[in-house]
PDB file of N, CA and C in Angstrom:
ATOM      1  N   UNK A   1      84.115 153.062  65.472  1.00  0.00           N
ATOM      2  CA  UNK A   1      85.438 153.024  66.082  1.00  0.00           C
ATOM      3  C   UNK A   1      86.070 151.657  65.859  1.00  0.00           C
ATOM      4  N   UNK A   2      87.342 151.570  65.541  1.00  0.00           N
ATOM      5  CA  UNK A   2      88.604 150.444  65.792  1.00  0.00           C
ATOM      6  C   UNK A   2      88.406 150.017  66.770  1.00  0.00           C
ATOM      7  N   UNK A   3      88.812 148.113  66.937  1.00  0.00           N
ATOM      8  CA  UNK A   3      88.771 147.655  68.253  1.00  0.00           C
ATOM      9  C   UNK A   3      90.029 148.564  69.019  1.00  0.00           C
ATOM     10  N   UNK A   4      90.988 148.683  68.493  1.00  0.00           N
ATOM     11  CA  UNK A   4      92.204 149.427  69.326  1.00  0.00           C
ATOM     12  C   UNK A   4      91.862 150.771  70.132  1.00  0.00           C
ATOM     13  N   UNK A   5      91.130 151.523  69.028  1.00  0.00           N
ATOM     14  CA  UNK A   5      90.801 152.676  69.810  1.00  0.00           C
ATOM     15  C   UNK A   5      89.817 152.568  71.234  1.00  0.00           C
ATOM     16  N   UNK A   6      88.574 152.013  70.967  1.00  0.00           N
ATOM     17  CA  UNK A   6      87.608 151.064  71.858  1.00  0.00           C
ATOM     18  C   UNK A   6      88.493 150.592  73.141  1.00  0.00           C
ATOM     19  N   UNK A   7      89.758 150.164  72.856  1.00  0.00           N
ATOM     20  CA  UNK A   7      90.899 149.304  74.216  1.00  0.00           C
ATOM     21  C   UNK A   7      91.237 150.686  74.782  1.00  0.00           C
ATOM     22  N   UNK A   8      91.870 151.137  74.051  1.00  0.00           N
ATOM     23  CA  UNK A   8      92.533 152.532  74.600  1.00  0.00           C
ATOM     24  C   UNK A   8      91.679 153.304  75.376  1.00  0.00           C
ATOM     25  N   UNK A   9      89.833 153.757  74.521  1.00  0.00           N
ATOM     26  CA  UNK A   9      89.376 154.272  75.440  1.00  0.00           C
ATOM     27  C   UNK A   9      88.805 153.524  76.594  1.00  0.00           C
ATOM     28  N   UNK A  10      88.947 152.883  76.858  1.00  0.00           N
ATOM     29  CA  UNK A  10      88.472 151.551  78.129  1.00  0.00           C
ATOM     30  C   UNK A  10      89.753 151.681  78.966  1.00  0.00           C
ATOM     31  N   UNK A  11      90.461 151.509  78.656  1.00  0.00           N
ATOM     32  CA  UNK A  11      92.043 151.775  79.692  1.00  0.00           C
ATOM     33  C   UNK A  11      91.879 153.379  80.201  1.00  0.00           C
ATOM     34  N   UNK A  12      91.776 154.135  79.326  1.00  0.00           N
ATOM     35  CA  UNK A  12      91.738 155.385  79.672  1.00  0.00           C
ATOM     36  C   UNK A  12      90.864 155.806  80.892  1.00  0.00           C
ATOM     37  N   UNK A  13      89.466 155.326  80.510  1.00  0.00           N
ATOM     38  CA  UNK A  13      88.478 155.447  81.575  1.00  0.00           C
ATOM     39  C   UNK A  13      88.897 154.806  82.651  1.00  0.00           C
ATOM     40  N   UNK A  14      89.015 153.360  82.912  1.00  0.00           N
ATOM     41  CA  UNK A  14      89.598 152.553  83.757  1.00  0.00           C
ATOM     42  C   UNK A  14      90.545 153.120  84.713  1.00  0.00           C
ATOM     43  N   UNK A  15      91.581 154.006  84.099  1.00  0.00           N
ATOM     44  CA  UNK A  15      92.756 154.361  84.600  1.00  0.00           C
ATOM     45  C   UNK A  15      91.991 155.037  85.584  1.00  0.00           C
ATOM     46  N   UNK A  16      91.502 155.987  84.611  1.00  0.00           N
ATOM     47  CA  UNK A  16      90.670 157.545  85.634  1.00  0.00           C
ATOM     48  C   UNK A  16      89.883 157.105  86.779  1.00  0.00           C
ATOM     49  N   UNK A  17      89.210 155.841  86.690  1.00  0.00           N
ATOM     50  CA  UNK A  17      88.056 155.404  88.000  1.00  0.00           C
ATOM     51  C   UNK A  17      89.195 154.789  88.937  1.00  0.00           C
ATOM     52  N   UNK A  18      90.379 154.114  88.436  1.00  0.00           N
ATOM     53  CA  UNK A  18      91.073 153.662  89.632  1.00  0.00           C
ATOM     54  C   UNK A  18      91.827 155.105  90.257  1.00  0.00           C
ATOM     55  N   UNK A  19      92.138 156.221  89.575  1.00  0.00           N
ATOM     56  CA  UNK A  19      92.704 157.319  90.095  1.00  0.00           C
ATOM     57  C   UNK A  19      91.705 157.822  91.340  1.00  0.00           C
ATOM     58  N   UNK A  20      90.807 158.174  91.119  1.00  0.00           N
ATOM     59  CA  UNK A  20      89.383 158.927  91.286  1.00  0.00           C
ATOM     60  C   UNK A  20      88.944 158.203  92.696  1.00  0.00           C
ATOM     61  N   UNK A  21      88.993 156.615  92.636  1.00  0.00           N
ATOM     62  CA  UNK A  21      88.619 155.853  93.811  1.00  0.00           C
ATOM     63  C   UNK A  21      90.008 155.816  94.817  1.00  0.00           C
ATOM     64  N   UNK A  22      91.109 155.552  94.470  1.00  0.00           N
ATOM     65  CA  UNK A  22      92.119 156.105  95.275  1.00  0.00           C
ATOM     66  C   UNK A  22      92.301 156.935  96.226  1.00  0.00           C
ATOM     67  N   UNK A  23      92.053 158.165  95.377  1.00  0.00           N
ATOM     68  CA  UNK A  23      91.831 159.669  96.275  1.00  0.00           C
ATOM     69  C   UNK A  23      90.503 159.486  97.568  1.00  0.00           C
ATOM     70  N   UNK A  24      89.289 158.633  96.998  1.00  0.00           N
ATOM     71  CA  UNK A  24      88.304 159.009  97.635  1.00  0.00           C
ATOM     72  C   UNK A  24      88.837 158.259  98.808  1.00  0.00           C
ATOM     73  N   UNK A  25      89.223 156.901  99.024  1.00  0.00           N
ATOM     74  CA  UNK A  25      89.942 155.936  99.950  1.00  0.00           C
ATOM     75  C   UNK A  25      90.981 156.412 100.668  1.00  0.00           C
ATOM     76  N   UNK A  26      91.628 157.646  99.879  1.00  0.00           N
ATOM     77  CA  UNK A  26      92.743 158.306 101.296  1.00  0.00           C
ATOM     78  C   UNK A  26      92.191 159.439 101.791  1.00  0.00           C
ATOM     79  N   UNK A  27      91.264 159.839 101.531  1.00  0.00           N
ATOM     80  CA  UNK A  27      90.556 160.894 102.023  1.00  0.00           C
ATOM     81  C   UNK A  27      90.038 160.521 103.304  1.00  0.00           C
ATOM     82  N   UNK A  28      89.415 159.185 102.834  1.00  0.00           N
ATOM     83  CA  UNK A  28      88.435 158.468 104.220  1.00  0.00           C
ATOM     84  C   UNK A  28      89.642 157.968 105.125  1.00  0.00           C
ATOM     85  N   UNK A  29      90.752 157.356 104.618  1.00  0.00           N
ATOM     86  CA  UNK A  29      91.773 157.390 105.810  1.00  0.00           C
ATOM     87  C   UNK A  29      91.876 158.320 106.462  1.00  0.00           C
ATOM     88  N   UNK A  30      92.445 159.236 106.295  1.00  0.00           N
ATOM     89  CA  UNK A  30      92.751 160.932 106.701  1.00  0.00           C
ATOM     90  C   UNK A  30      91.618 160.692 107.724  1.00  0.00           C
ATOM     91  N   UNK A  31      90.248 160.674 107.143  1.00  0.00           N
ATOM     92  CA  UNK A  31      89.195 161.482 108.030  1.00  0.00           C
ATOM     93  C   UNK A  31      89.381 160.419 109.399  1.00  0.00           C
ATOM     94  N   UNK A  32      89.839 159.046 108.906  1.00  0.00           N
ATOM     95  CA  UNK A  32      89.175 158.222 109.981  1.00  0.00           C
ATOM     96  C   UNK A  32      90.556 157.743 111.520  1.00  0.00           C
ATOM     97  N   UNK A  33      91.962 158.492 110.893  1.00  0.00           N
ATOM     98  CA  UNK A  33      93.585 158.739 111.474  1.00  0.00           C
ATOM     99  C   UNK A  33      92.753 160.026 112.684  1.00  0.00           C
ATOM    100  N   UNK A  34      92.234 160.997 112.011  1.00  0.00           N
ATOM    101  CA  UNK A  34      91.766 162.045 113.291  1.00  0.00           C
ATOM    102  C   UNK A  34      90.957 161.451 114.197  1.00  0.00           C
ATOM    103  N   UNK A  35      89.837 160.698 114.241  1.00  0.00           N
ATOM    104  CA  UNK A  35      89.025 160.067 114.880  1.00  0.00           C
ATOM    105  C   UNK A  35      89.797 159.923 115.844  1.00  0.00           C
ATOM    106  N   UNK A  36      89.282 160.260 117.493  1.00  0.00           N
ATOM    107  CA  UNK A  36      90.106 159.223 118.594  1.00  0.00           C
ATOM    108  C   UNK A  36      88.798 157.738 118.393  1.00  0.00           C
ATOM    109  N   UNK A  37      89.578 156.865 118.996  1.00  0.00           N
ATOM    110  CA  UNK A  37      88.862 155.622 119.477  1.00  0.00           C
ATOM    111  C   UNK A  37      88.643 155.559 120.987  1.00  0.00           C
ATOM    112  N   UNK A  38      86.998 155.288 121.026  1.00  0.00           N
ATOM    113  CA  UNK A  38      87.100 155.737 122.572  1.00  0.00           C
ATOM    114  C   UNK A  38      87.536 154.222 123.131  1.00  0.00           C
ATOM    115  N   UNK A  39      87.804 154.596 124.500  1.00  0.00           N
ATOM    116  CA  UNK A  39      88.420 153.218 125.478  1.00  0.00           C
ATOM    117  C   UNK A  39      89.713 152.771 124.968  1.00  0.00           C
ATOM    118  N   UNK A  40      90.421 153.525 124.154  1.00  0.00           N
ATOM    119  CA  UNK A  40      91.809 152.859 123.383  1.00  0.00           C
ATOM    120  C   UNK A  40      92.476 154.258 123.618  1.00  0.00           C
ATOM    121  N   UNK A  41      93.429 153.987 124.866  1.00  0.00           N
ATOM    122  CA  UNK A  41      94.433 154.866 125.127  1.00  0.00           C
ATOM    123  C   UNK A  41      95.915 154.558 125.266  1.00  0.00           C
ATOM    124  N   UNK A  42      96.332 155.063 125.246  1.00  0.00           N
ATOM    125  CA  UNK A  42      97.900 154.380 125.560  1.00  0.00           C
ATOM    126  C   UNK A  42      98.179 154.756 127.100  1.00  0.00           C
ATOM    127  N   UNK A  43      98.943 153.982 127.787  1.00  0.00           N
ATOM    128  CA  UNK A  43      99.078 154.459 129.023  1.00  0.00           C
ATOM    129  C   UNK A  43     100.971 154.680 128.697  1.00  0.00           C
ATOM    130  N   UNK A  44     101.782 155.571 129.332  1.00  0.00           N
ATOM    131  CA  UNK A  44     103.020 155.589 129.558  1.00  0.00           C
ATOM    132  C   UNK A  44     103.817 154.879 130.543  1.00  0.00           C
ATOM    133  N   UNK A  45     104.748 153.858 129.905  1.00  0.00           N
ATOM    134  CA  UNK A  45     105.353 152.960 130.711  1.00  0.00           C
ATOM    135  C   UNK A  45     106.180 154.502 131.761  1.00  0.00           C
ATOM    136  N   UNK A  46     106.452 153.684 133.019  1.00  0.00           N
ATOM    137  CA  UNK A  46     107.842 153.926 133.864  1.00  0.00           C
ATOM    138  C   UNK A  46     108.844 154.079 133.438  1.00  0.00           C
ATOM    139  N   UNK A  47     109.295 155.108 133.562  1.00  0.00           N
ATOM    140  CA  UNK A  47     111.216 155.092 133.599  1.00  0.00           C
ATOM    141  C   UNK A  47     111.440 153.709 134.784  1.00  0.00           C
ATOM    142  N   UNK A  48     111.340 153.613 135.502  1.00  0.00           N
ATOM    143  CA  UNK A  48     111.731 152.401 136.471  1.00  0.00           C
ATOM    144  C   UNK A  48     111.212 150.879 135.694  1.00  0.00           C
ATOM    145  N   UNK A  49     110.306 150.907 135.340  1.00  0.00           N
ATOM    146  CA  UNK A  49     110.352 149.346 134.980  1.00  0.00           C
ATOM    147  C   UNK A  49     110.797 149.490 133.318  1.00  0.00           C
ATOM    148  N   UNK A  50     110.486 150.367 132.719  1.00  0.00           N
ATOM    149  CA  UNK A  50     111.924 150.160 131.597  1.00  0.00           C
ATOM    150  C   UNK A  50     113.137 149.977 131.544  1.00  0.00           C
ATOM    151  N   UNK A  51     113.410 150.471 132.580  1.00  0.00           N
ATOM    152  CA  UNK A  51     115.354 150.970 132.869  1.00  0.00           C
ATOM    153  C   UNK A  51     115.639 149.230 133.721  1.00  0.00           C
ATOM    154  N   UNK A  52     114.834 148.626 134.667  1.00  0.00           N
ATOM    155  CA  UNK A  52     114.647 147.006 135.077  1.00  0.00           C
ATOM    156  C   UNK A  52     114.331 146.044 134.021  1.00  0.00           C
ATOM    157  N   UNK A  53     113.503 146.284 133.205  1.00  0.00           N
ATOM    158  CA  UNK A  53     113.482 145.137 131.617  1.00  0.00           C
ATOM    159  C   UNK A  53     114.757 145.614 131.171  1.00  0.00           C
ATOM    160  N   UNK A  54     115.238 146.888 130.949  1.00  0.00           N
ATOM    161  CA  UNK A  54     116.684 146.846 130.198  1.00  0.00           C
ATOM    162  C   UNK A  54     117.528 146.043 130.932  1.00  0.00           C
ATOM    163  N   UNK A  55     117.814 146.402 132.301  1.00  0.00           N
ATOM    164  CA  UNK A  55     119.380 145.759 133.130  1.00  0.00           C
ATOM    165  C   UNK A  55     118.335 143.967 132.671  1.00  0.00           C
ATOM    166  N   UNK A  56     117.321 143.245 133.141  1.00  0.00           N
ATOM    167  CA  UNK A  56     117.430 141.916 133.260  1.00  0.00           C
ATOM    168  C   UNK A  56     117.706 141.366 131.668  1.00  0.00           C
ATOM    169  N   UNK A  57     117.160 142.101 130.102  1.00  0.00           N
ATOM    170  CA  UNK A  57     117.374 141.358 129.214  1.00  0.00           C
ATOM    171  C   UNK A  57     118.914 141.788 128.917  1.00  0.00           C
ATOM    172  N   UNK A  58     120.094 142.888 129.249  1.00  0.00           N
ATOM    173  CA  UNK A  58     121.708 142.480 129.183  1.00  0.00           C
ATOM    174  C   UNK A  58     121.741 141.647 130.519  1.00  0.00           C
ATOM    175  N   UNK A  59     121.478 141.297 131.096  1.00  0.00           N
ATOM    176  CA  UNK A  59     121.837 140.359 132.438  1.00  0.00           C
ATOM    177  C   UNK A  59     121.669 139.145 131.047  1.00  0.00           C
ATOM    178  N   UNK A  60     120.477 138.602 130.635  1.00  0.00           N
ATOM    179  CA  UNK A  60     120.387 137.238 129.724  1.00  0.00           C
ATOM    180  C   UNK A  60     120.943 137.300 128.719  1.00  0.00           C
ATOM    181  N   UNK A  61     121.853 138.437 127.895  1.00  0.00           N
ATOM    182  CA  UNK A  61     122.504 138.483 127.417  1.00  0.00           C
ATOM    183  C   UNK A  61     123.599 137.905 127.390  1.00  0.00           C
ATOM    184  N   UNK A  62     124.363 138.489 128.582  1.00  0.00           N
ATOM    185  CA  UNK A  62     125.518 138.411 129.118  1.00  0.00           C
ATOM    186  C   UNK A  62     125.581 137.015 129.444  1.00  0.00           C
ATOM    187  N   UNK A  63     124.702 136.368 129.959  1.00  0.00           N
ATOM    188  CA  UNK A  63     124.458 134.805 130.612  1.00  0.00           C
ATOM    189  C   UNK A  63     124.627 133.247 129.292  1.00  0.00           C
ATOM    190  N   UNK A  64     123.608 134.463 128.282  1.00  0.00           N
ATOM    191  CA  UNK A  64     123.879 133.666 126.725  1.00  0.00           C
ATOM    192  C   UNK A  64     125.493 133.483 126.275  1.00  0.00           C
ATOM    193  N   UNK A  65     126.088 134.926 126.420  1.00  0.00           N
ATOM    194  CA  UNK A  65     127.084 134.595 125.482  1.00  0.00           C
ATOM    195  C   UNK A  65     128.351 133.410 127.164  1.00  0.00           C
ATOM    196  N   UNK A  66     127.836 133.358 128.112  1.00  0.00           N
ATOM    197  CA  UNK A  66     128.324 132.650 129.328  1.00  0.00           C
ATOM    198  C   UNK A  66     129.411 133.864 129.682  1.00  0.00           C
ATOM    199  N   UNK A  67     129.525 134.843 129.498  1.00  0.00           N
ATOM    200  CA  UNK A  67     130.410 135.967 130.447  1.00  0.00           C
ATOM    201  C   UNK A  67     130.273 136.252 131.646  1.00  0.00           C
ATOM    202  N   UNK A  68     129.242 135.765 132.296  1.00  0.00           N
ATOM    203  CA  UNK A  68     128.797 135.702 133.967  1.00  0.00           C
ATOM    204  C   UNK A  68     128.324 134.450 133.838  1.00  0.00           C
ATOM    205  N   UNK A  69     129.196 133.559 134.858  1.00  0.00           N
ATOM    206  CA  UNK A  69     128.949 132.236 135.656  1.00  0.00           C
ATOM    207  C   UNK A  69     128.477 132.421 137.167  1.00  0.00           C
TER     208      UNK A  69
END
């Protein structure tokens, strides 16, 4: 074989093992997205202390641009 051909088939293969390892790496994502994690939950904020962080950060808003003295 030609050194050229020799490159080509080396890229070729190359290509295919980076294709091939790709797939296997989102596969294991996938598997590992279903997994729960134990002790890692989310808890749900309040409507009440969301709707109170909203009114105090336009209160510092409002204070920034000096529209309430």
């Amino acid at each position: 074989m030609d050194p050229n051909t020799k490159k080509r088939m080396a890229a070729a293969i190359a290509a295919v093992y980076r294709y091939l390892r790709s797939q296997e790496e989102q596969q294991l994502a996938m598997v590992g997205m279903t997994q729960e994690i134990p002790g890692l939950t989310m808890k749900v904020p309040s409507l009440w202390s969301v709707s109170g962080r909203q009114a105090t950060m336009e209160m510092r808003r409002l204070l920034q641009l000096r529209m309430v003295r």
